[in-house]
Structure formats: structure tokens, C-alpha cells
N, C-alpha and C. Protein backbone atom coordinates (compact mmCIF):
# COMPACT_ATOMS: atom_id res chain seq x y z
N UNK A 1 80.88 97.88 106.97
CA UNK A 1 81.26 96.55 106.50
C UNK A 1 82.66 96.59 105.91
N UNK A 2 83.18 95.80 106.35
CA UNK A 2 84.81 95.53 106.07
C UNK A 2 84.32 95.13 104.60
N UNK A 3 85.38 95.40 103.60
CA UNK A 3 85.26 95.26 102.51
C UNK A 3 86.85 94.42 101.51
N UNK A 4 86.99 93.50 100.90
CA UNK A 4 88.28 92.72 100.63
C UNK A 4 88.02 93.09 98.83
N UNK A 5 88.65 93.86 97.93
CA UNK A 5 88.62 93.65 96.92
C UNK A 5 90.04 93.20 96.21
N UNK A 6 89.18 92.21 95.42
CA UNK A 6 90.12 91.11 94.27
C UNK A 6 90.12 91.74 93.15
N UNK A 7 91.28 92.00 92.26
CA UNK A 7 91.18 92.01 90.83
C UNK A 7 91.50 90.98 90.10
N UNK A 8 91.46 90.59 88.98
CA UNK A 8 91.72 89.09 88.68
C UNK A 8 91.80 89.40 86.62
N UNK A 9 93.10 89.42 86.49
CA UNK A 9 93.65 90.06 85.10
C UNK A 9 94.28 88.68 84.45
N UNK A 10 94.47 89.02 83.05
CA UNK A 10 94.97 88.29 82.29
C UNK A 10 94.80 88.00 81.39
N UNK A 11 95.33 87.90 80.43
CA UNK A 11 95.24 88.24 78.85
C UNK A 11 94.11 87.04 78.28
N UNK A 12 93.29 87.55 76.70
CA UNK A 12 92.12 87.29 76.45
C UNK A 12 92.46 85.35 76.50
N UNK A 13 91.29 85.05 76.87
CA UNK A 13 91.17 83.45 76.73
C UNK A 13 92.24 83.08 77.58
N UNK A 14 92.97 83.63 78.72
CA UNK A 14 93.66 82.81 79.79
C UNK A 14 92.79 81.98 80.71
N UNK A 15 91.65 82.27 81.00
CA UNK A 15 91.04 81.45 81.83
C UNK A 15 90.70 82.03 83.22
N UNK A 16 90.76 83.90 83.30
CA UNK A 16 90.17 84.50 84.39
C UNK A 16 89.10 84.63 84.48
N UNK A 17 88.32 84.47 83.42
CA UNK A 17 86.52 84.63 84.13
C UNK A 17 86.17 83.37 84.91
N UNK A 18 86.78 82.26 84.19
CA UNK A 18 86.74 81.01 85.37
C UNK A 18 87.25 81.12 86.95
N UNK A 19 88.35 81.68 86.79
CA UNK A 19 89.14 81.65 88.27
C UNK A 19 88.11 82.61 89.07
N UNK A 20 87.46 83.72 87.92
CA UNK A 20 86.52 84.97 89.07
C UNK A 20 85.32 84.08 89.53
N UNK A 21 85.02 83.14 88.90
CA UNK A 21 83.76 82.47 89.05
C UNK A 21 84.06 81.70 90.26
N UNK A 22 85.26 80.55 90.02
CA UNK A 22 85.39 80.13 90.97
C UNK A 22 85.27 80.53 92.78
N UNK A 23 86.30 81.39 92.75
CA UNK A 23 86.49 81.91 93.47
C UNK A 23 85.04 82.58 94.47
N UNK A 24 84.38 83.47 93.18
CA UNK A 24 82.87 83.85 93.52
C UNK A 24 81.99 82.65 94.30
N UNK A 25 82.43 81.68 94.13
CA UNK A 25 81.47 80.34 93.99
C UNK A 25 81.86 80.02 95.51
N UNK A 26 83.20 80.25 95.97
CA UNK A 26 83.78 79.70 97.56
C UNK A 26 83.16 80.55 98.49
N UNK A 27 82.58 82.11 98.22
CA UNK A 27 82.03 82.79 99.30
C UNK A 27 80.58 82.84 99.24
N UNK A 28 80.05 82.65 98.39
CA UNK A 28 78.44 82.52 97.75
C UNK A 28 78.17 84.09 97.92
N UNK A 29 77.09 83.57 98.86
CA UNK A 29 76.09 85.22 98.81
C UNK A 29 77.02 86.24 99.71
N UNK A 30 78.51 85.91 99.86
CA UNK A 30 79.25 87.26 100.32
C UNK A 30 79.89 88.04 99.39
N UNK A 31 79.70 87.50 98.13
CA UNK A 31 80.45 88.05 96.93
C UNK A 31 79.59 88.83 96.40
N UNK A 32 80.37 90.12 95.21
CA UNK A 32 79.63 90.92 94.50
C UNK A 32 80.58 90.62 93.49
N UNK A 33 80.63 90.47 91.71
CA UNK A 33 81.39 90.78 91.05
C UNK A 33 80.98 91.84 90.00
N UNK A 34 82.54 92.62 89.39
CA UNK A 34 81.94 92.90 88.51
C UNK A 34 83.09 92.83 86.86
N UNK A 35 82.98 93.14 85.65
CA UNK A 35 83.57 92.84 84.52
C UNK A 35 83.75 94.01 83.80
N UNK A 36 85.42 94.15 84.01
CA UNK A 36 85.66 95.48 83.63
C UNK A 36 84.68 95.94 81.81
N UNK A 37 84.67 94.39 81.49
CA UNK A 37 84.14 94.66 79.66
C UNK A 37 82.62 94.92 79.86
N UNK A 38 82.14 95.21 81.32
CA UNK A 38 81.03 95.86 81.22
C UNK A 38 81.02 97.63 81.08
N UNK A 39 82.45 97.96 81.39
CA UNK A 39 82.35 99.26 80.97
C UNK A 39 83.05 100.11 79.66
N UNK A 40 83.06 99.48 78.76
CA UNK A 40 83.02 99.69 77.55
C UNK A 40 82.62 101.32 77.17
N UNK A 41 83.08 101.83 76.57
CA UNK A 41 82.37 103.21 76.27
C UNK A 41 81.58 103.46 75.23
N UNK A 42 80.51 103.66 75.28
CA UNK A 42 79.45 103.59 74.58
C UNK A 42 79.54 105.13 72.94
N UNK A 43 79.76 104.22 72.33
CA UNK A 43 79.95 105.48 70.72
C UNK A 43 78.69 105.24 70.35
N UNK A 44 77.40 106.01 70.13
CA UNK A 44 76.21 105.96 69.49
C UNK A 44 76.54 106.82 67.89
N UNK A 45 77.31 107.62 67.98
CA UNK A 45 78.03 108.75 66.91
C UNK A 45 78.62 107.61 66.12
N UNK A 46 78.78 106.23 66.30
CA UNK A 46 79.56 105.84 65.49
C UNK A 46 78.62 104.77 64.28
N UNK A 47 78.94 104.35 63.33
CA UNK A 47 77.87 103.25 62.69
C UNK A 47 78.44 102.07 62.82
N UNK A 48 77.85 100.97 62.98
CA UNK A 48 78.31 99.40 63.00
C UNK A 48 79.57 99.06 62.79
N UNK A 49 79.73 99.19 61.63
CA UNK A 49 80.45 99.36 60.80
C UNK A 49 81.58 100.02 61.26
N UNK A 50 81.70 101.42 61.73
CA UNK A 50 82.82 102.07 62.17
C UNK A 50 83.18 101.72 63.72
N UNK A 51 82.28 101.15 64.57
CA UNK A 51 82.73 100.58 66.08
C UNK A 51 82.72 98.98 65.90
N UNK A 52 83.00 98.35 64.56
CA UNK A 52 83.70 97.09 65.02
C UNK A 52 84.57 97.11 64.33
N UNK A 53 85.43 98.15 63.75
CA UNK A 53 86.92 98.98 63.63
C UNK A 53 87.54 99.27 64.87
N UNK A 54 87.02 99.66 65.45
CA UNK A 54 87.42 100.11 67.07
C UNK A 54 88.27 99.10 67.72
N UNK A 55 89.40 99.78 68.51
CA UNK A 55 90.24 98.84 69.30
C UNK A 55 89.70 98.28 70.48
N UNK A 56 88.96 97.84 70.74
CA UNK A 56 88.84 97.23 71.87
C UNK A 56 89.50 97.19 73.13
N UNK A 57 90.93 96.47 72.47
CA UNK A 57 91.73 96.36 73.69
C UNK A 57 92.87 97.10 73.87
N UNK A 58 92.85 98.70 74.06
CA UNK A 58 93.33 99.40 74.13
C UNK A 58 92.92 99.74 75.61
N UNK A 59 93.49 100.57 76.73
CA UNK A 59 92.58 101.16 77.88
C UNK A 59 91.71 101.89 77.65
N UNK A 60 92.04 102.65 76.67
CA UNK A 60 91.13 104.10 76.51
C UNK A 60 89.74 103.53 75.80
N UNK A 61 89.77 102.43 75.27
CA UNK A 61 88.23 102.10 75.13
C UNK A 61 87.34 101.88 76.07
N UNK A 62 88.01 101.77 77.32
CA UNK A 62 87.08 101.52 78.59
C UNK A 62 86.88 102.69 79.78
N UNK A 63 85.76 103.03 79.87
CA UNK A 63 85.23 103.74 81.11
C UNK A 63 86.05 103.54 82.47
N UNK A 64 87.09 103.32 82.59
CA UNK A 64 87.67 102.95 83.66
C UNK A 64 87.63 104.41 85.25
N UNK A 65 87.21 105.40 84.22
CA UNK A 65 87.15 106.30 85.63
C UNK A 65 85.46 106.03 86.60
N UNK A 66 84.43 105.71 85.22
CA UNK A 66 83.45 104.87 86.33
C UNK A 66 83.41 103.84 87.03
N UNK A 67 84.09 102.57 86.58
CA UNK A 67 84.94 101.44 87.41
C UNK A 67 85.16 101.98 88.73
N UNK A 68 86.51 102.80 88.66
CA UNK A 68 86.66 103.49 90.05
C UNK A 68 85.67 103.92 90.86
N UNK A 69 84.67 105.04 90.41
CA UNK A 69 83.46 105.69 90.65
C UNK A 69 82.70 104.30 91.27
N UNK A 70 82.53 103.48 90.84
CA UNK A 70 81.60 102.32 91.25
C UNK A 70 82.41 101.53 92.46
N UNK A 71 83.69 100.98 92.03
CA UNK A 71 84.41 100.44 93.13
C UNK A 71 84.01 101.33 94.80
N UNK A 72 84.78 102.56 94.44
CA UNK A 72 84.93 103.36 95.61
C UNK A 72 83.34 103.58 96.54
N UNK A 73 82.37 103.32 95.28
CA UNK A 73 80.75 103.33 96.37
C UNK A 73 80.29 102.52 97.14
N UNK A 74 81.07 101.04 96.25
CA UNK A 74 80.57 99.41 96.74
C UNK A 74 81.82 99.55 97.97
N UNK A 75 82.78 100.05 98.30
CA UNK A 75 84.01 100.09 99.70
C UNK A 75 82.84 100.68 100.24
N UNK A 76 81.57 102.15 100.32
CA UNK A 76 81.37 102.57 100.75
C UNK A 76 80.12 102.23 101.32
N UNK A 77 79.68 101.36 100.95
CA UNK A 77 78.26 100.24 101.19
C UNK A 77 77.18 101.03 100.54
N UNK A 78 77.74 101.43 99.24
CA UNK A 78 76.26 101.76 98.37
C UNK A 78 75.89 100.84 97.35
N UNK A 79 75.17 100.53 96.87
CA UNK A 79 74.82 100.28 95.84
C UNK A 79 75.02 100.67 94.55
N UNK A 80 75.42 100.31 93.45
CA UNK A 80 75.64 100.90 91.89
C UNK A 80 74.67 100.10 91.39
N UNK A 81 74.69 100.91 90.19
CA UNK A 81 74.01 100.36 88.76
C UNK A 81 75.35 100.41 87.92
N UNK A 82 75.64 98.93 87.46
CA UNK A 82 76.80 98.70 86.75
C UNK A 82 76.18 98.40 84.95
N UNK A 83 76.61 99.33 84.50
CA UNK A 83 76.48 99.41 82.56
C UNK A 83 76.63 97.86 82.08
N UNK A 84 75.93 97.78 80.97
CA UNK A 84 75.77 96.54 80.72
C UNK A 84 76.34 96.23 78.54
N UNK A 85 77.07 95.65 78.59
CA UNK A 85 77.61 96.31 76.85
C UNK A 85 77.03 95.01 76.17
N UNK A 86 76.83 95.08 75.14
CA UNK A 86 76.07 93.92 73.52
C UNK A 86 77.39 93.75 72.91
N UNK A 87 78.08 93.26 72.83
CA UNK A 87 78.84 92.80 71.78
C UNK A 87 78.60 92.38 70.88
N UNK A 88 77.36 92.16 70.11
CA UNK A 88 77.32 91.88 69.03
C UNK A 88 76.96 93.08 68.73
N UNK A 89 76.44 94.43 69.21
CA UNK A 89 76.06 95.64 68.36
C UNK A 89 77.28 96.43 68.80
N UNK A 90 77.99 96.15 69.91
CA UNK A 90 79.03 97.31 70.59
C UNK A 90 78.69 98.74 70.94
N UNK A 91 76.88 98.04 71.91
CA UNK A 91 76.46 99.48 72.15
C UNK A 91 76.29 99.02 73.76
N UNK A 92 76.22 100.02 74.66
CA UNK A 92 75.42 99.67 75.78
C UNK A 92 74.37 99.50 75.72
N UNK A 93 73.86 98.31 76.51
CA UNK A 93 72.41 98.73 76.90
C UNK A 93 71.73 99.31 77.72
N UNK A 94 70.35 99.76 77.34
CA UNK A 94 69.70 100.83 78.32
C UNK A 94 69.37 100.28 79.49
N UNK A 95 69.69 99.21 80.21
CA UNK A 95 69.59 98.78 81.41
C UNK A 95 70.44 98.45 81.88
N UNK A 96 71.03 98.65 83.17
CA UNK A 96 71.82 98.52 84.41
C UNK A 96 71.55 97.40 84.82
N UNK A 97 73.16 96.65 85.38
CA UNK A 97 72.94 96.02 86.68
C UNK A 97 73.19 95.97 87.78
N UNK A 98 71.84 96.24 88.93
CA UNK A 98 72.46 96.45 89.95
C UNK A 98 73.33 95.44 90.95
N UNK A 99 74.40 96.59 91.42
CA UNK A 99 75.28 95.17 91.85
C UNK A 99 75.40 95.95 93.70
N UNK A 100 75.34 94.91 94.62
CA UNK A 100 75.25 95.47 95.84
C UNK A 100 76.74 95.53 96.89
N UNK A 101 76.51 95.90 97.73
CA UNK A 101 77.76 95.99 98.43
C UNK A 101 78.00 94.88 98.83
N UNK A 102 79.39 94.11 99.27
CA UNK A 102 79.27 92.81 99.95
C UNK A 102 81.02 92.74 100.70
N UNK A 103 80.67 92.17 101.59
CA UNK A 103 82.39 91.93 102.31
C UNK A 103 83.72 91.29 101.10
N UNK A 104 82.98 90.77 99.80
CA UNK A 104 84.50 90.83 98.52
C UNK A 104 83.73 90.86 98.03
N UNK A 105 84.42 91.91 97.18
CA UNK A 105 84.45 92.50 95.44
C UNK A 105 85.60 92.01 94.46
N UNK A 106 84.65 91.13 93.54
CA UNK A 106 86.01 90.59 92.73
C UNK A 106 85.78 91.38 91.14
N UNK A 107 86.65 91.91 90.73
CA UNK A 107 86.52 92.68 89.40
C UNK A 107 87.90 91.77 88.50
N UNK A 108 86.83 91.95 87.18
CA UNK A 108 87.62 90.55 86.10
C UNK A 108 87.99 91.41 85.35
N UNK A 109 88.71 91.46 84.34
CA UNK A 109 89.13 91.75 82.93
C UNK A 109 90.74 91.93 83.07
N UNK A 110 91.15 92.04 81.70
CA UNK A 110 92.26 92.01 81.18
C UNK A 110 93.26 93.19 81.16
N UNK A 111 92.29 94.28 81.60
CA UNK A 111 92.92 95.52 82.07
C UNK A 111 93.28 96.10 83.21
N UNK A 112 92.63 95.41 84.22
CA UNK A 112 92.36 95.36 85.43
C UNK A 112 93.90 95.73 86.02
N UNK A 113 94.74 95.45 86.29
CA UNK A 113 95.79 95.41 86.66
C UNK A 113 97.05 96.89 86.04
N UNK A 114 96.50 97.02 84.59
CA UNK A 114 97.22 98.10 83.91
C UNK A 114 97.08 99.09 84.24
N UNK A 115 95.65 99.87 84.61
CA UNK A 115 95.49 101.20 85.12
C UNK A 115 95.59 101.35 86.83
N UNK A 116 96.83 101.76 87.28
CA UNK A 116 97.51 102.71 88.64
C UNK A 116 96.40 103.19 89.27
N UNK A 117 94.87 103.67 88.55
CA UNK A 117 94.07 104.24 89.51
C UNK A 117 93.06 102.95 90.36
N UNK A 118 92.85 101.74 89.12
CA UNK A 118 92.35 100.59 89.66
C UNK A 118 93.11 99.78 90.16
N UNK A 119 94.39 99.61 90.09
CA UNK A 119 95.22 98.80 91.57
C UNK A 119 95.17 100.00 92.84
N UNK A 120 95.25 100.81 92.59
CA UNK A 120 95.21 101.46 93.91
C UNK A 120 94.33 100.79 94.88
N UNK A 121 92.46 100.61 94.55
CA UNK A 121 91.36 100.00 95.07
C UNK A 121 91.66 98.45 95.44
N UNK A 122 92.65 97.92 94.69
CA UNK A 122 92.77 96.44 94.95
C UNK A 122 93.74 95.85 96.18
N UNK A 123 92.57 94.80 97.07
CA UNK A 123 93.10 94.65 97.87
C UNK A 123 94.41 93.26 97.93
N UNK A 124 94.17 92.31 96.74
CA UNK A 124 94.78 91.67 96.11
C UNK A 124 94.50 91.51 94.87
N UNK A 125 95.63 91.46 94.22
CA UNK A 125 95.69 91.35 92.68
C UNK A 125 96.34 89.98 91.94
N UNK A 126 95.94 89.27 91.00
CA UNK A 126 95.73 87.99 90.68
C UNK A 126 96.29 88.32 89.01
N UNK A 127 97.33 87.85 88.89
CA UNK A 127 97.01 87.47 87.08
C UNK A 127 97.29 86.18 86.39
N UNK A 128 95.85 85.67 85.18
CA UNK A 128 96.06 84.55 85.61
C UNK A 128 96.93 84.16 84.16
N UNK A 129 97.83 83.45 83.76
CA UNK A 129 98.86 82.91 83.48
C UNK A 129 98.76 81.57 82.11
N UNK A 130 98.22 81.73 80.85
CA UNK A 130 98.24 80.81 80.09
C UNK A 130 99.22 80.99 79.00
N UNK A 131 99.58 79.97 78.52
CA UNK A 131 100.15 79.80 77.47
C UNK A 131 99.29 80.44 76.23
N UNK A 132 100.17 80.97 75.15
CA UNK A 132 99.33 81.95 74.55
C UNK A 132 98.54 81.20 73.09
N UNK A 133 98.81 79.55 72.72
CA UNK A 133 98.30 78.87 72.16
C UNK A 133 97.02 78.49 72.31
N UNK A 134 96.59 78.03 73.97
CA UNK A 134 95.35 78.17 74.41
C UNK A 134 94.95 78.97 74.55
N UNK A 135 95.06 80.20 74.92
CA UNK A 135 94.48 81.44 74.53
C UNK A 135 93.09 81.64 73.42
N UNK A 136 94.43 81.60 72.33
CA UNK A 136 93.83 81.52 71.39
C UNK A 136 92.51 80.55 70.98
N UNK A 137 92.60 79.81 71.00
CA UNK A 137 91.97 78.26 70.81
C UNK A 137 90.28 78.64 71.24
N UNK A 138 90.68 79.33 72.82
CA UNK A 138 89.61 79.62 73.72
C UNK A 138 88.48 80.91 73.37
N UNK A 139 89.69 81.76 73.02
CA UNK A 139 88.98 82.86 72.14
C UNK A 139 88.26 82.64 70.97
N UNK A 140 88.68 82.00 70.32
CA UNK A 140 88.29 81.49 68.88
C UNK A 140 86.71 80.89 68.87
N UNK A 141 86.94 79.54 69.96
CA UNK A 141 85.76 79.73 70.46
C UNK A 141 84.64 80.29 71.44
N UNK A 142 84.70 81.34 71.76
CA UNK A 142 84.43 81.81 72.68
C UNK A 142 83.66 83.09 71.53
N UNK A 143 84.32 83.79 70.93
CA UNK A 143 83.99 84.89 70.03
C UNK A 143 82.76 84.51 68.74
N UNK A 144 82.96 82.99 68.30
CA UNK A 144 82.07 82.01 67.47
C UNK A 144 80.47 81.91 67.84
N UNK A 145 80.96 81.17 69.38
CA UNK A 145 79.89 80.90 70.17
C UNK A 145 79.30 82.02 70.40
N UNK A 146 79.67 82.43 71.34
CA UNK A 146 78.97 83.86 71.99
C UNK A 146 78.85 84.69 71.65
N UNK A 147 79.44 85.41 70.52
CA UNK A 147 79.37 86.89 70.10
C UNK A 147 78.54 87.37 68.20
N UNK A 148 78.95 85.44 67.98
CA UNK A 148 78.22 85.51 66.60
C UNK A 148 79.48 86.49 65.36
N UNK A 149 80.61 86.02 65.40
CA UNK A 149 82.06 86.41 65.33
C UNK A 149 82.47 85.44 64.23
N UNK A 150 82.59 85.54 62.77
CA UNK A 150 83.07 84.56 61.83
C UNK A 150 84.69 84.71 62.14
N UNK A 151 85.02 83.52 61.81
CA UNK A 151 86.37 83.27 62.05
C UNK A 151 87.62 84.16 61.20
N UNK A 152 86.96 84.67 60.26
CA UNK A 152 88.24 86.20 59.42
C UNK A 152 88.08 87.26 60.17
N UNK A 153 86.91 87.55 60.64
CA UNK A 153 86.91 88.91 61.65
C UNK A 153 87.50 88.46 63.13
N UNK A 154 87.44 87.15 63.32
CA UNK A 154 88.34 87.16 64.65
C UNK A 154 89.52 87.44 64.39
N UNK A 155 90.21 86.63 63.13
CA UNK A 155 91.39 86.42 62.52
C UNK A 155 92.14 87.87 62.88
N UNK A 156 91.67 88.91 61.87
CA UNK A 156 91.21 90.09 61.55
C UNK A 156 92.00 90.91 63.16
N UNK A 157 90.76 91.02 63.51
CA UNK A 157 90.76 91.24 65.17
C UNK A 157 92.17 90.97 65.61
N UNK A 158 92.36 89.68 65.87
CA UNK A 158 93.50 89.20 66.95
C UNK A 158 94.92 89.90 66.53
N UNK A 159 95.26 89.75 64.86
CA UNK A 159 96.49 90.65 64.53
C UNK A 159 96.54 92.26 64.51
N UNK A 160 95.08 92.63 64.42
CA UNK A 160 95.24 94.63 64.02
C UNK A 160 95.41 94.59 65.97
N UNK A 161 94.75 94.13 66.73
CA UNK A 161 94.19 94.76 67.84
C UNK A 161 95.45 93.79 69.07
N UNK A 162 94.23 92.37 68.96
CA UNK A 162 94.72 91.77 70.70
C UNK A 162 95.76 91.64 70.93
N UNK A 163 96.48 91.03 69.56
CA UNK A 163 98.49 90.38 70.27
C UNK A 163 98.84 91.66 70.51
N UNK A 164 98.60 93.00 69.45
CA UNK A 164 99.45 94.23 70.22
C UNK A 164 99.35 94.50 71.42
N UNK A 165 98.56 94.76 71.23
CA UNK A 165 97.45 95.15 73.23
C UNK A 165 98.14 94.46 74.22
N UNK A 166 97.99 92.98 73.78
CA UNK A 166 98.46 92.42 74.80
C UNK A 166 100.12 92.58 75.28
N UNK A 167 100.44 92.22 74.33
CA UNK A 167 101.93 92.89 74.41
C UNK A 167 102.02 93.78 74.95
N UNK A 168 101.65 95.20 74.71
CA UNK A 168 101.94 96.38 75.28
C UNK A 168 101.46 96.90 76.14
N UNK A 169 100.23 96.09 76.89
CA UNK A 169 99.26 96.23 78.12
C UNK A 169 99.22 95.38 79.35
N UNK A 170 98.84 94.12 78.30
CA UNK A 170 98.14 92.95 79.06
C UNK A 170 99.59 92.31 80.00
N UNK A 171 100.44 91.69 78.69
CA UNK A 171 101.81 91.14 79.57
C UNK A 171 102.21 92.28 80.71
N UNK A 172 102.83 93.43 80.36
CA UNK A 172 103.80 93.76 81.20
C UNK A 172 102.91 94.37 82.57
N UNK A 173 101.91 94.22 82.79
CA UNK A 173 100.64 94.37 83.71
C UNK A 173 100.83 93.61 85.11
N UNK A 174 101.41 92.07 84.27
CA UNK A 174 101.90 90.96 85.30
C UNK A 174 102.86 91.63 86.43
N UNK A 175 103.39 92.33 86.01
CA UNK A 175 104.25 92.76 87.07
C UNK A 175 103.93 93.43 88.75
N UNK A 176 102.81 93.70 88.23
CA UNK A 176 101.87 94.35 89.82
C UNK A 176 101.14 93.34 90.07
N UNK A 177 101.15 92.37 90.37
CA UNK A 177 100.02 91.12 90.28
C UNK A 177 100.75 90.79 91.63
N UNK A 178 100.18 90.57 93.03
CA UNK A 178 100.62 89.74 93.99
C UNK A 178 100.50 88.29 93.69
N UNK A 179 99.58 87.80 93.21
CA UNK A 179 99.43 86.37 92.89
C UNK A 179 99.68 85.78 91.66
N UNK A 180 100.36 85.15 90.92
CA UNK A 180 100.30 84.51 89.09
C UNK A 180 99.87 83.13 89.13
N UNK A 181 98.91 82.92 88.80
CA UNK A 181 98.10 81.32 88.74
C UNK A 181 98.46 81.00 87.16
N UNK A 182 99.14 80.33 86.76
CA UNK A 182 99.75 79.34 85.87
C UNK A 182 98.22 78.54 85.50
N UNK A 183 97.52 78.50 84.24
CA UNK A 183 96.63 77.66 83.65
C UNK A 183 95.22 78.13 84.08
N UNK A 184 95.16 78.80 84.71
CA UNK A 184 93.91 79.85 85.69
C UNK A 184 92.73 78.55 86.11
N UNK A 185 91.73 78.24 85.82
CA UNK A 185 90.74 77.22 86.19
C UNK A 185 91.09 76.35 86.42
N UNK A 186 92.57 75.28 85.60
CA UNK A 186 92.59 74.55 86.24
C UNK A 186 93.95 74.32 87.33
N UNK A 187 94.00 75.23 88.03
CA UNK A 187 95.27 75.46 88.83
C UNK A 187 94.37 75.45 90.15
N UNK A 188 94.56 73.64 90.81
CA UNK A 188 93.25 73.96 91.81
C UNK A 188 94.23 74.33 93.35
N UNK A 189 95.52 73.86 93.22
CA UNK A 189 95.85 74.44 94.08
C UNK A 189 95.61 76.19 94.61
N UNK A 190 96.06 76.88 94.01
CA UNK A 190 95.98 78.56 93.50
C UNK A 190 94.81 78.84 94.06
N UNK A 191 93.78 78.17 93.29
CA UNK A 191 92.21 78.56 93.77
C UNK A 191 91.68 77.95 94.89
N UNK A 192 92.12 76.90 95.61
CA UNK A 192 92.32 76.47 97.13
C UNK A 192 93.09 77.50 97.81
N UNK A 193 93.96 77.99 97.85
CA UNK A 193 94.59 78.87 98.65
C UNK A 193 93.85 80.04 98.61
N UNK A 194 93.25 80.45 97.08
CA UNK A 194 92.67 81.91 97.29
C UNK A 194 91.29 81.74 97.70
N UNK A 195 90.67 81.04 97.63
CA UNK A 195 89.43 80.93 98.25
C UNK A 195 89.52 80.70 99.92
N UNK A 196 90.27 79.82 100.25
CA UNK A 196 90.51 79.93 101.51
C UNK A 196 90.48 81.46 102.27
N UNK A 197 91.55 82.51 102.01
CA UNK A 197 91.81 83.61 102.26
C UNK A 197 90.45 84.25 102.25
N UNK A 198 89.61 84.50 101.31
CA UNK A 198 88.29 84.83 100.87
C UNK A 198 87.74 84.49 102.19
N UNK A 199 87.59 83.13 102.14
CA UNK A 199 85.80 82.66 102.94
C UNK A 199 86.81 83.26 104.90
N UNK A 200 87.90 83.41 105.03
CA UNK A 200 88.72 83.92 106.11
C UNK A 200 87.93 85.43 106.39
N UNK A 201 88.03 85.75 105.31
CA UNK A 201 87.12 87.51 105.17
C UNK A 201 86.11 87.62 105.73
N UNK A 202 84.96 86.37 105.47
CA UNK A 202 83.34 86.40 105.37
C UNK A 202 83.00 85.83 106.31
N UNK A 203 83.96 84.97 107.18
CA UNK A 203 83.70 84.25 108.67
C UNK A 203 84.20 85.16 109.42
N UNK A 204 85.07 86.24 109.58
CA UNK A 204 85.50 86.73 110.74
C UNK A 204 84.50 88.17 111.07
């Protein structure tokens, strides 16, 4: 099976898990995805307390050599069991998800693009492009809602950890990106053109 993999990067609260969704949504059951923040590296040695100190958004917090390991099986039409992380405890959990082989593989996160060994695997690369006001806004709520995140520990968070990161990771990342979608979800042109290309994959 011919195989098309997407990466799809861009700094926190730009609006790439939407564009991966989207996108996911134009090929249906030919898509597999997966989320680089599912591979998180699991500290059990550490207490609560000392892994929500932890940088997050650094590379080296992420498993990225199993990423590869998993990418390179799903090119190979195997099957993985893809790690599954709690953010509210910042542990893995003891169950996998299995994710199957499929003619596109779209892989999301914000790192996606920074590590040389995971663009290598990518057959196009996407970063998506917000203003860094909404960003924020999105994160804010996003970390509230979903993660159970009071607003001083985001606070907290965003100055020790994300703006650096991003700065010194996330931005200059853009530069290997074949595609830059400006506003990510709602840039429907962008996501008309890339879905097009996609469902081109899954019909031929």
C-alpha cells in the first residue's frame, strides 16, 4: 500500500489539531492519525508535584525516537499500539491505541517539524500560522477546559516554558514546512487545496 504522510506543526493554540481533523475528515476511513503529545515520556520516578515542573515543550520531553519507530511500521503496513498520556496526572496510560495502516498518515503536534529524523518520514509538511494573541486566548481555554489547569499555573506555564520553546523550537521550525496556512481552521482555501491532494492519494 502506497502510503502519503502529512505532518501538520505549529505553535500551541494555532489551530493545527483543527486543520489535522479537517483534513482527516476529507479522506474518512483512508486516514490514520496520530499526536505527537501522545508520546510524552513517561517519569513514574517523578511525584506530581515534580512532573508538572517539567518542560513540556522542550523536544527532549517527547519519545520522538518511538514516533519514528511507529511511523516507519504504519509506511510498512503494520499495525502499532500508539501510547496514550493523562495530562492531568502527566503519566501514561496503561493502555494503547491501536492505530492501523492506511494510504495517509497525518501526525499533529508542535514539534513535528523540529526534529530532522521526523521530517525525513514526511511526505508533506504543513505549519499552521496564527497570530500569537489567539494563541493564547485558545490555550487559555483549552488548558481550563480540558486539562483542569487554573489560570496562575497556565500563567506560570506559558512564561517559564511555552513562549521560550516556542521561540527557540516552534517558530524557527517554519522554515522546513512546504505549506504555511495563515489562521489554520479557518483558512478554507489551504484546506481545499490540501484535502484535494489527499482524497488524489485514496482514489488513485
Amino acid at each position: 500500500m502506497q502510503t502519503l504522510v502529512v505532518g501538520v506543526a505549529g505553535a500551541t493554540g494555532s489551530g493545527k489539531t483543527t486543520v489535522a481533523h479537517r483534513l482527516a475528515e476529507s479522506v474518512a476511513d483512508h486516514v490514520s492519525v496520530l499526536q505527537h503529545d501522545w508520546y510524552y515520556r513517561d517519569r513514574p520516578e517523578l511525584t506530581y508535584e515534580e512532573r508538572c515542573e517539567l518542560n513540556f515543550d522542550h523536544p527532549d520531553s517527547l519519545d520522538s525516537e518511538l514516533l519514528v519507530e511507529h511511523l516507519t511500521k504504519l509506511r510498512a503496513g503494520e499495525a502499532i499500539g500508539a501510547p496514550m498520556y493523562d495530562f492531568t496526572t502527566h503519566r501514561r496510560d496503561e493502555q494503547c491505541l491501536p492505530v492501523r495502516p492506511a494510504p495517509v498518515l497525518l501526525v499533529e503536534g508542535i514539534l513535528v517539524l523540529a526534529d530532522p529524523r521526523l521530517r525525513e518520514l514526511l511526505d508533506i509538511k504543513v505549519f499552521v500560522d496564527t497570530d500569537a494573541d489567539i494563541r493564547v486566548f485558545r490555550r487559555i481555554r483549552r488548558d481550563i477546559e480540558k486539562r483542569g489547569r487554573t489560570f496562575e499555573q497556565i500563567r506560570q506555564q506559558y512564561y517559564a516554558t511555552v513562549r521560550p520553546m516556542t521561540l527557540q523550537f516552534v517558530e524557527p521550525s517554519k522554515r522546513w514546512a512546504d505549506i504555511i496556512i495563515p489562521e489554520g481552521g479557518q483558512n478554507a482555501v489551504a484546506l481545499d487545496l490540501l484535502a484535494a491532494k489527499l482524497r488524489s492519494v485514496v482514489t488513485t
